[in-house]
Protein backbone atom coordinates (compact mmCIF):
# COMPACT_ATOMS: atom_id res chain seq x y z
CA UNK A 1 0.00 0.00 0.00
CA UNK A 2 2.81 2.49 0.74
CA UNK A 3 4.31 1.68 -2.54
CA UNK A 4 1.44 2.30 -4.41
CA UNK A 5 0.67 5.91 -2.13
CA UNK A 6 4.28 6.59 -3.36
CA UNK A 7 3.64 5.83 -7.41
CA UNK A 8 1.14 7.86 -7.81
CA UNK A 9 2.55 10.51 -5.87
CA UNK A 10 5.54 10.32 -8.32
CA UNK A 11 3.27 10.72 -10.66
CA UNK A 12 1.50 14.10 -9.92
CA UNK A 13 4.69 15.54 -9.61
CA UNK A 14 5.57 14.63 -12.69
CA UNK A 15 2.70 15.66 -14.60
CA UNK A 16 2.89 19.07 -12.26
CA UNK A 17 6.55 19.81 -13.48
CA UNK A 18 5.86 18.54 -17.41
CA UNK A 19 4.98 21.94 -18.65
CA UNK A 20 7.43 23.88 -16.91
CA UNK A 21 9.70 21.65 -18.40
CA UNK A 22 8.30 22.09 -22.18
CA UNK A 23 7.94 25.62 -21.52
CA UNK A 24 11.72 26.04 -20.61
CA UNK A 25 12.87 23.10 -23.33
CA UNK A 26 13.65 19.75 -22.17
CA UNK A 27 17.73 19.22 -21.21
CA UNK A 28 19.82 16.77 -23.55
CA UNK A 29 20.42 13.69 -22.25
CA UNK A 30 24.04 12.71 -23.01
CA UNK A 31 24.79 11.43 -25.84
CA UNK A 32 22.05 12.21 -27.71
CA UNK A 33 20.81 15.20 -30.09
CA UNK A 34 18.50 17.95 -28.40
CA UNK A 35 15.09 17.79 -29.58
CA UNK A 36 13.78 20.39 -32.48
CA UNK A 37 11.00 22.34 -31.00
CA UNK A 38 8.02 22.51 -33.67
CA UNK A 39 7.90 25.23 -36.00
CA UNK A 40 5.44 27.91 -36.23
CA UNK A 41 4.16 29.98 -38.94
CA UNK A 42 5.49 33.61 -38.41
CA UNK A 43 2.69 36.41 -37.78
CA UNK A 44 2.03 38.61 -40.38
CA UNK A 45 1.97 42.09 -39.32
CA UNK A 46 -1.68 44.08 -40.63
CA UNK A 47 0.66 47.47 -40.63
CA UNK A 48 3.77 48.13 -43.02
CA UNK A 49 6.75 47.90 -40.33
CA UNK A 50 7.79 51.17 -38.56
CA UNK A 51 10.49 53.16 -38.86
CA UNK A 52 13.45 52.74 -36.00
CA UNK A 53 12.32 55.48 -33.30
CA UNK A 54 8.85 55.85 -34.54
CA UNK A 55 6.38 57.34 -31.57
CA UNK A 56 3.28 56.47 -33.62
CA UNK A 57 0.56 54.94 -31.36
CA UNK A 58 0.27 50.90 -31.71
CA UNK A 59 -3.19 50.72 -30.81
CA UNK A 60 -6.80 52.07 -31.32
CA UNK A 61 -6.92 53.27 -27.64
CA UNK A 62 -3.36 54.85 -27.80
CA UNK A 63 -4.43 56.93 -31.75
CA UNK A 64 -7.79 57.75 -29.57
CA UNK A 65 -5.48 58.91 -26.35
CA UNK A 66 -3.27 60.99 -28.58
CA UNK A 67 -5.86 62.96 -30.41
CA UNK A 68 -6.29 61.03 -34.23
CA UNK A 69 -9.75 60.77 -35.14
CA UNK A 70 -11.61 59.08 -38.28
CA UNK A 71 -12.14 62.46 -40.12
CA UNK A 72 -10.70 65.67 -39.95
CA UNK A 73 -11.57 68.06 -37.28
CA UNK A 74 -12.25 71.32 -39.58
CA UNK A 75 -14.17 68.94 -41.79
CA UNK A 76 -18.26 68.56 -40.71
CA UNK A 77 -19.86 65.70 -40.07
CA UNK A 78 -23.39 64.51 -40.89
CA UNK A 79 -25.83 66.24 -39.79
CA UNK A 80 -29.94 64.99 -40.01
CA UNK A 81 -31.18 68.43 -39.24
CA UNK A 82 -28.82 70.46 -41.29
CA UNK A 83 -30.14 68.02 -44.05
CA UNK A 84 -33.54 68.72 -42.94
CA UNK A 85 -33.10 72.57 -43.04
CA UNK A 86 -31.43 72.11 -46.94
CA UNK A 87 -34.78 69.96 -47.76
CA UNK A 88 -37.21 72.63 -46.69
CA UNK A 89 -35.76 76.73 -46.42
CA UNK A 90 -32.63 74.89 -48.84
CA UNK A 91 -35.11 74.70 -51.55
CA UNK A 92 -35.46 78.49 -51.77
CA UNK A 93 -31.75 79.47 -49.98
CA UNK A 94 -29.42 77.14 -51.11
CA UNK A 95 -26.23 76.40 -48.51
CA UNK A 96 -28.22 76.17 -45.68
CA UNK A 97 -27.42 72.92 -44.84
CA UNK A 98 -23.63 73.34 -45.12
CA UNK A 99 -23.92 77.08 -43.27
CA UNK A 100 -26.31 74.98 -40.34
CA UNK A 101 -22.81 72.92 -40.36
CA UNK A 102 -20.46 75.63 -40.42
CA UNK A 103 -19.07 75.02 -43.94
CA UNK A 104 -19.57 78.67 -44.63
CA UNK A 105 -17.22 78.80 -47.65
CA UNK A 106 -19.42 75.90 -49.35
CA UNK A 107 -22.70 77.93 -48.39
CA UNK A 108 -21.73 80.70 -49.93
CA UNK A 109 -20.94 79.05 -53.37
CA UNK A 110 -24.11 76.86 -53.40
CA UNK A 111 -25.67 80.15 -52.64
CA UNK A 112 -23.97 82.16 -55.70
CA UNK A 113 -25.04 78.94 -58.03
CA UNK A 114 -28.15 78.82 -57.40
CA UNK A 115 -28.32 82.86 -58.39
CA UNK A 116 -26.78 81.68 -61.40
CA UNK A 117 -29.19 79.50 -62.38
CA UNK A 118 -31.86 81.12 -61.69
CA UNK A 119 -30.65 84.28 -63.90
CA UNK A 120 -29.55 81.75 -66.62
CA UNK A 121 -33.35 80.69 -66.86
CA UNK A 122 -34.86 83.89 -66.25
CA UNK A 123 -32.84 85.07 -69.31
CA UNK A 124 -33.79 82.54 -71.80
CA UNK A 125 -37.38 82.82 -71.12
CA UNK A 126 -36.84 86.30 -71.60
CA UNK A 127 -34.86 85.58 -74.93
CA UNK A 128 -38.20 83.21 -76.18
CA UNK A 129 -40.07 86.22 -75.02
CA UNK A 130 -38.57 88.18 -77.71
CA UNK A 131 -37.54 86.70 -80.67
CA UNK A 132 -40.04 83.75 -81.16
CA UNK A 133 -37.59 80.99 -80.24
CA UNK A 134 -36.89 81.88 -84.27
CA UNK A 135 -33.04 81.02 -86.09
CA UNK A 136 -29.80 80.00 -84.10
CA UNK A 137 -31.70 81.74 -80.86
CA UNK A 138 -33.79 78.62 -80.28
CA UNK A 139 -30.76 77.03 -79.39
CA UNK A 140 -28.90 79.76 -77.28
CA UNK A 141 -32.62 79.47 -75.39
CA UNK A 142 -32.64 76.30 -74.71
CA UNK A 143 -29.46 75.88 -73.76
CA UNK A 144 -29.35 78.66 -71.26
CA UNK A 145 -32.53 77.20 -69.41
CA UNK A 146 -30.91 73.73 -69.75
CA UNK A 147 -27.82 75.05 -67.79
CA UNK A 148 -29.70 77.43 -65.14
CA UNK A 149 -32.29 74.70 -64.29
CA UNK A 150 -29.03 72.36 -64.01
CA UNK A 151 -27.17 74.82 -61.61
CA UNK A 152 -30.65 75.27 -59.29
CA UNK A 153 -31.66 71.41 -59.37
CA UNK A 154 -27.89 70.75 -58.57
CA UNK A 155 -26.95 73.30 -56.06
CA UNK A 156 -29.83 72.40 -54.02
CA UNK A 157 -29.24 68.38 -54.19
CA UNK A 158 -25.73 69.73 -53.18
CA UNK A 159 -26.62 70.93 -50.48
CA UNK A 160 -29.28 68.13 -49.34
CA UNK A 161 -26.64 65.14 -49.93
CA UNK A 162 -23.64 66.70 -48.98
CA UNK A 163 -25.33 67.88 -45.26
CA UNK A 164 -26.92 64.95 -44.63
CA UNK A 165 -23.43 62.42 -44.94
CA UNK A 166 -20.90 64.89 -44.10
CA UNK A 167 -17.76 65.20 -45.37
CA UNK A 168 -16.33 61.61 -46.22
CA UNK A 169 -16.12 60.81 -49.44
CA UNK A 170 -18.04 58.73 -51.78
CA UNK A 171 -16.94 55.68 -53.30
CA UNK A 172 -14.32 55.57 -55.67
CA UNK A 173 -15.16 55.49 -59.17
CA UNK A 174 -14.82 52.56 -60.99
CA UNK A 175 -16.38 53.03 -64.70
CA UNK A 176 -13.56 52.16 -67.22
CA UNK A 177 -10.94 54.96 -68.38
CA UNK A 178 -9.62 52.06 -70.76
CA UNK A 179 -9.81 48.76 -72.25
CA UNK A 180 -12.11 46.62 -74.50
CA UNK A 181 -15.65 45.74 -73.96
CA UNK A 182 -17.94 43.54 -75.84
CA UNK A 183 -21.73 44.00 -74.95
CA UNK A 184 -24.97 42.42 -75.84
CA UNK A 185 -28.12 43.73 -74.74
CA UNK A 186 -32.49 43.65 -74.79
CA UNK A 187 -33.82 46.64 -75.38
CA UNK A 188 -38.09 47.59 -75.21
CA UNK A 189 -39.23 50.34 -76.30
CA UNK A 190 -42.59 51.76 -75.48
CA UNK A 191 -43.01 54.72 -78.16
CA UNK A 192 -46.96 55.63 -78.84
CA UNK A 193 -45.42 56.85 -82.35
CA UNK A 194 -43.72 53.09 -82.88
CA UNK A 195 -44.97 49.67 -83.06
CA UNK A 196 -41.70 48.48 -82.93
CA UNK A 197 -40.63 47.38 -78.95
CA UNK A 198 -38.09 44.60 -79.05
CA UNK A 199 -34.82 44.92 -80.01
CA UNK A 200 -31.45 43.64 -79.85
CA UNK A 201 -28.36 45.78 -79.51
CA UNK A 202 -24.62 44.91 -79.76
CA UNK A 203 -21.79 47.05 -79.30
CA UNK A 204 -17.80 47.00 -79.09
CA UNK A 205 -16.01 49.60 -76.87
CA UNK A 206 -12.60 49.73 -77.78
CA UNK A 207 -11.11 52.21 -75.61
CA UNK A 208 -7.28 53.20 -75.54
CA UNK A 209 -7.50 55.77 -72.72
CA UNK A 210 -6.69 59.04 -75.18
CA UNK A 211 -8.63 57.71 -78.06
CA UNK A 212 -11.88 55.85 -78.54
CA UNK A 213 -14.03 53.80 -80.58
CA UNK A 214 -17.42 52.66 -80.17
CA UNK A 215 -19.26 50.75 -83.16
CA UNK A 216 -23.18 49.79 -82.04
CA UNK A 217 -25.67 47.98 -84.19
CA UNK A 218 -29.38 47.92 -83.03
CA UNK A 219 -32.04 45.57 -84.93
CA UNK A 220 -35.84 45.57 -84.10
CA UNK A 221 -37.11 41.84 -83.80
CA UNK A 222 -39.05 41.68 -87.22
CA UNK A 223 -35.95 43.54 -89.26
CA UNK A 224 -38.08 46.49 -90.42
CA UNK A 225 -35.47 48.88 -88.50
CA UNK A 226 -31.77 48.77 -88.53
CA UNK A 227 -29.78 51.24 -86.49
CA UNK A 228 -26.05 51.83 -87.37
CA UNK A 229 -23.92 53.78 -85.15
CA UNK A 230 -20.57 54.56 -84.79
CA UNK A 231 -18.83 56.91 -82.02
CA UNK A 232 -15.46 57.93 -81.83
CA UNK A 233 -13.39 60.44 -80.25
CA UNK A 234 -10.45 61.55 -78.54
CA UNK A 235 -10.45 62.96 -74.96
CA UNK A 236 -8.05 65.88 -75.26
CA UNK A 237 -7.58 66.23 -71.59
CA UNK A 238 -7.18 63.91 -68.59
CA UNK A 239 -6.67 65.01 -64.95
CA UNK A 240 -4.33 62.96 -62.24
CA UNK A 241 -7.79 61.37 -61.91
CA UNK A 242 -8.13 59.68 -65.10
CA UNK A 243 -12.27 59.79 -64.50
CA UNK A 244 -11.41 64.01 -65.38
CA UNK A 245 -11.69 64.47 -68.67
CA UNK A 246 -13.17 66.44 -71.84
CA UNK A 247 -13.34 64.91 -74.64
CA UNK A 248 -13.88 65.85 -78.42
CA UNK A 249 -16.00 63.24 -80.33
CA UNK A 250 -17.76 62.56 -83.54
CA UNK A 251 -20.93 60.11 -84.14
CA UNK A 252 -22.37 58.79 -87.04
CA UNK A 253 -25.52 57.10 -87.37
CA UNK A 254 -27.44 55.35 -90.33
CA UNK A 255 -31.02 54.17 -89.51
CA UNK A 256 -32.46 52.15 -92.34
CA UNK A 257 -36.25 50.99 -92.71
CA UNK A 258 -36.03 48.95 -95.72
CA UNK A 259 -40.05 47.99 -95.95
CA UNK A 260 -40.42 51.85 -96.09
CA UNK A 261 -37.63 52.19 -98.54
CA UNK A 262 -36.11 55.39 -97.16
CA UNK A 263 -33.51 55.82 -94.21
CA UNK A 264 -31.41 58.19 -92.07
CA UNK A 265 -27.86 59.05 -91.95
CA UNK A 266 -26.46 62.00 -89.36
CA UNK A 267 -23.64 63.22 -88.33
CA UNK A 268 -22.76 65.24 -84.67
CA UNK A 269 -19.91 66.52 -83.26
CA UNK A 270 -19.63 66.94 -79.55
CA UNK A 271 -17.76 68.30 -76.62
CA UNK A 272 -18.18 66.04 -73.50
CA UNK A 273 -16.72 66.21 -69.91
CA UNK A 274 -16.39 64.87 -66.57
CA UNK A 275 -14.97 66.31 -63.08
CA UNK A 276 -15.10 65.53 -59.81
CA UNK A 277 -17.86 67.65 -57.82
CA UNK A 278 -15.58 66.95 -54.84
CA UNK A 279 -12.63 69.77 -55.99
CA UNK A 280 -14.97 72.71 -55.19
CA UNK A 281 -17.23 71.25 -52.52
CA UNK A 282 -15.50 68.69 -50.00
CA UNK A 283 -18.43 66.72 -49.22
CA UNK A 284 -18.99 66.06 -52.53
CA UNK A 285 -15.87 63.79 -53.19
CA UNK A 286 -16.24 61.29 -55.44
CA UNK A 287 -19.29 62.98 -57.02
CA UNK A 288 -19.37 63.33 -61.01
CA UNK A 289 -21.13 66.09 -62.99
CA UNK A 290 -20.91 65.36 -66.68
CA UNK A 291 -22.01 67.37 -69.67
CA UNK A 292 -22.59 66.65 -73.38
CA UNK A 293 -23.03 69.16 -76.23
CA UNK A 294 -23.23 68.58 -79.61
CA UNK A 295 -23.95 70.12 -82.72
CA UNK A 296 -25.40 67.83 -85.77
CA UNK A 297 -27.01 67.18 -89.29
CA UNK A 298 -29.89 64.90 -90.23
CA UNK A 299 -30.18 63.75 -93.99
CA UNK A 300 -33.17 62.14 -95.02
CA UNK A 301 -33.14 59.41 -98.41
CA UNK A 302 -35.82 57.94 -100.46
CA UNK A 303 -35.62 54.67 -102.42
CA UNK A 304 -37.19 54.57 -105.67
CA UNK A 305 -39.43 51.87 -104.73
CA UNK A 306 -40.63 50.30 -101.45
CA UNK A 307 -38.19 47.46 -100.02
CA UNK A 308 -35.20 48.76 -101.07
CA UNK A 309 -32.32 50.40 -98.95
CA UNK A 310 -30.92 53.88 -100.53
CA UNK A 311 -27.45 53.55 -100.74
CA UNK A 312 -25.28 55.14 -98.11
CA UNK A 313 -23.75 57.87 -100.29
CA UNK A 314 -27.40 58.44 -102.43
CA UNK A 315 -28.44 61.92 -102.42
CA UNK A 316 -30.89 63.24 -99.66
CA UNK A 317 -34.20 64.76 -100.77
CA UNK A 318 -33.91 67.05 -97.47
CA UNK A 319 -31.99 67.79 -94.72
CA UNK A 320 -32.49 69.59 -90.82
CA UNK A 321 -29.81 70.78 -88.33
CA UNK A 322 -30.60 69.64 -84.38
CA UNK A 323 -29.01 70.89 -81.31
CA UNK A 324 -27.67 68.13 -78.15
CA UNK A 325 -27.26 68.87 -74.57
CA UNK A 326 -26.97 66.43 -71.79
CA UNK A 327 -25.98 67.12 -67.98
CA UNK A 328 -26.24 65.02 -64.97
CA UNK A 329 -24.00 63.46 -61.91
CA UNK A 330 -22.58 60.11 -61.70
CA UNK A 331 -21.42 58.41 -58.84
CA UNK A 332 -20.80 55.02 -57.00
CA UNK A 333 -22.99 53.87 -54.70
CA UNK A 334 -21.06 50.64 -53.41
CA UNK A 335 -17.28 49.44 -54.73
CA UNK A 336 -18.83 48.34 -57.97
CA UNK A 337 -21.59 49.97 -58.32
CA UNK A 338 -21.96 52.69 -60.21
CA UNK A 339 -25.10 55.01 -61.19
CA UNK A 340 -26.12 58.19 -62.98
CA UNK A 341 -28.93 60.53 -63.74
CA UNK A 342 -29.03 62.18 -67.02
CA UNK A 343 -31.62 65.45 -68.24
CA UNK A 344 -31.81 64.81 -71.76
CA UNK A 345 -32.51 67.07 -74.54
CA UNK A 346 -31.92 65.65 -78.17
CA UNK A 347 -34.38 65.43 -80.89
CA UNK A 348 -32.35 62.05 -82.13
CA UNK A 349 -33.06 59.89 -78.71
CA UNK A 350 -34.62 56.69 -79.05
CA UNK A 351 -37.90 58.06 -77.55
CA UNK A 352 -39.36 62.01 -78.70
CA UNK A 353 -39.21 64.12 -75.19
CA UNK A 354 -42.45 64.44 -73.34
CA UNK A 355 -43.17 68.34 -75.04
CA UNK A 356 -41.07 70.77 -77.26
CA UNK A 357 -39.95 72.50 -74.07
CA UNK A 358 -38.46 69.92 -71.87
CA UNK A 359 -36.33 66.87 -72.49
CA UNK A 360 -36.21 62.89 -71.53
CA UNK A 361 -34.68 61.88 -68.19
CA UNK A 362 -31.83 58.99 -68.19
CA UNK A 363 -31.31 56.65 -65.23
CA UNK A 364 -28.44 54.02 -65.60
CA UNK A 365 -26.77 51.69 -63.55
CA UNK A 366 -23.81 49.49 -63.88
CA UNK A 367 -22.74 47.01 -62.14
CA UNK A 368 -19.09 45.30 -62.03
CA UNK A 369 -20.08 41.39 -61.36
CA UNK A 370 -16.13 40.49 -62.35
CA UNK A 371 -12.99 42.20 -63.72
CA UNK A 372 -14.30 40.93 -67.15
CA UNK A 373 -18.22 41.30 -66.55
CA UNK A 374 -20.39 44.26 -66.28
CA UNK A 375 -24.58 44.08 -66.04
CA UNK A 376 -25.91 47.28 -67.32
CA UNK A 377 -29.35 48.94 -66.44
CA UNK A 378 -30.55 51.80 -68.60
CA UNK A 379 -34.05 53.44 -68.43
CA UNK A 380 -34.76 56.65 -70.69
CA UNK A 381 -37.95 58.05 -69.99
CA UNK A 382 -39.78 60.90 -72.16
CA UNK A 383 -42.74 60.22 -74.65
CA UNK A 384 -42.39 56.76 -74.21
CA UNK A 385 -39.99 54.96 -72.28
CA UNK A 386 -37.19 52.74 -73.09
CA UNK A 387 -35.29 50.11 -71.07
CA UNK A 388 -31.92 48.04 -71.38
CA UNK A 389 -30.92 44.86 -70.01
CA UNK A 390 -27.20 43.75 -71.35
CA UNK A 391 -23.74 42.41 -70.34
CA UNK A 392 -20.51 43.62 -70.52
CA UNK A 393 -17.33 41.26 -71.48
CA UNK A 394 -14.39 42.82 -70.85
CA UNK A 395 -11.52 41.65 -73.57
């Protein structure tokens, strides 16, 4: 009995001093080779290393402890009753949102827009007023109302958005500045002036970064309308930001209704840019306004007979001049999705505009599934609405 008290009290102790022992490694017995301890995989630090001597804090509660925060202190945060005061007295004084959040500076220019705009409208009604909306004035109208109801609408959205989240930016952008996309797409068209709703529309993007080119073919489902388009351009200025950019550009359609025997060929050149909202107002980073102007010639041919084509180079019967302008903002909504708003005025869109004095409104979305795959949303609304569903395969 007092040998067996005596084994297992041997025992405990050596189970006791076993992990001292591992901890401190285990002594070589003579004549033999030390054991290798196991390896382990070395940590891999979340931070770049620092510098010999650096006094940066290592921790969250240390950065909090020595003053860092998450934004700026001179830049506001969001505010839900600033936004509140830019929905409701905003409407009619815009920057009161930013000026509720002391962003004076950005009050003050939202304020001086919105002036702008409203002079820019005032005058072109004025300019109808006079001279009939007759000759090359028609266009200098419309494109001054165009621009001052841009600057109001925009100015006061401004102000709403830019209140409400504060000053951290938006998403980066991440359309395509360049590469080569294949695309396939439905579209329907609901046009009280056109039987005509399904279609199919493929396109090739072939973008180099300073140059473009853009070749689209549209064809209804019976093959009574054929839509040829080409766009091409070169964008003669890029900022750091490669998403900055104006661009000079050239597009040429030809639509073709063989049963009719007669079809359309037009030409337009354009100036279009894009710049980041968030250079002039800080809460707006990552925010795109884009423009498009353009300046064009419709010719109109006639077969001899019915079903027949006129050629391409045939001689028009008649001809009209139309006048493009385009504005909106752009901007990401998540890390791969991106979406814009577009006020439309061109007499060429795939739907007329809802009356002779406004334009068509274009909502898009696009959405990066993959490197090499993009799903693309597009709904243009005026008299008559269209909508696209297609894919993007990036080459």
């Amino acid at each position: 009995m007092r040998l067996a008290r005596s084994a297992v009290f041997a025992g405990a102790l050596a189970l006791a001093w076993a992990p001292a022992a591992r901890a401190q490694g285990p002594a070589p017995a003579s004549g033999t080779a030390p054991e290798t301890p196991p390896e382990t995989p070395p940590e891999i630090p979340n931070d770049p290393p620092e510098a010999p001597g650096s006094t940066a804090p290592k921790t969250v509660e240390a950065a909090q402890a020595a003053g860092y925060t998450s934004r700026p202190a001179d830049e506001p945060a969001g505010s839900l009753l600033g936004g509140l005061l830019a929905v409701g007295p905003g409407f009619l004084v815009h920057g009161v949102g930013h000026y509720y959040v002391d962003d004076v500076g950005t009050a003050w220019r939202l304020l001086v827009g919105e002036l702008l705009g409203v002079a820019l409208v005032a005058g072109g009604a004025a300019l109808q007023a006079y001279t009939g909306d007759a000759g090359t004035t028609g266009a200098l109208q419309r494109l001054m109302v165009h621009a001052g109801a841009f600057l109001f609408v925009g100015t006061w959205m401004t102000d709403i958005v830019g209140t409400f989240k504060g000053a951290e930016s938006f998403d980066p952008d991440t359309t395509r500045t360049e590469g080569h996309v294949l695309s396939l797409a439905y579209r329907y068209r609901a046009d009280p002036q056109d039987p005509r709703h399904h279609h199919l529309v493929a396109g090739l993007d072939l973008d180099f970064g300073l140059v473009y080119l853009r070749p689209e073919t549209t064809l209804d489902a019976a093959l009574v309308e054929r839509d040829w388009v080409v766009d091409t351009g070169v964008r003669v200025w890029r900022g750091e930001n490669p998403q900055n950019h104006v661009a000079l550009g050239l597009r040429g359609r030809r639509l073709e209704y063989p049963a009719y025997g007669y079809a359309v060929r037009s030409g337009e050149l354009y100036l279009r840019w894009k710049a980041d909202l968030g250079r002039t107002i800080r809460s707006m980073r990552g925010f795109y306004l884009t423009n498009r102007l353009g300046i064009g010639l419709e010719q109109y041919q006639f077969a001899d007979a019915v079903d027949r084509t006129p050629g391409l180079f045939d001689a028009s019967s008649f001809q009209s001049g139309f006048f493009t302008v385009a504005s909106g903002a752009e901007v990401n909504t998540g890390r791969r999705t991106h979406v814009g708003v577009l006020y439309v005025q061109d007499p060429t869109g795939p739907v007329a505009a809802a009356s002779a004095e406004t334009g068509a409104l274009d909502v898009f979305l696009r959405h990066r599934y993959r490197d090499d795959l993009e799903i693309d949303v597009d709904v243009y609304a005026g008299d008559g609405w269209v909508v696209w569903l297609g894919l993007g395969y990036g080459l």
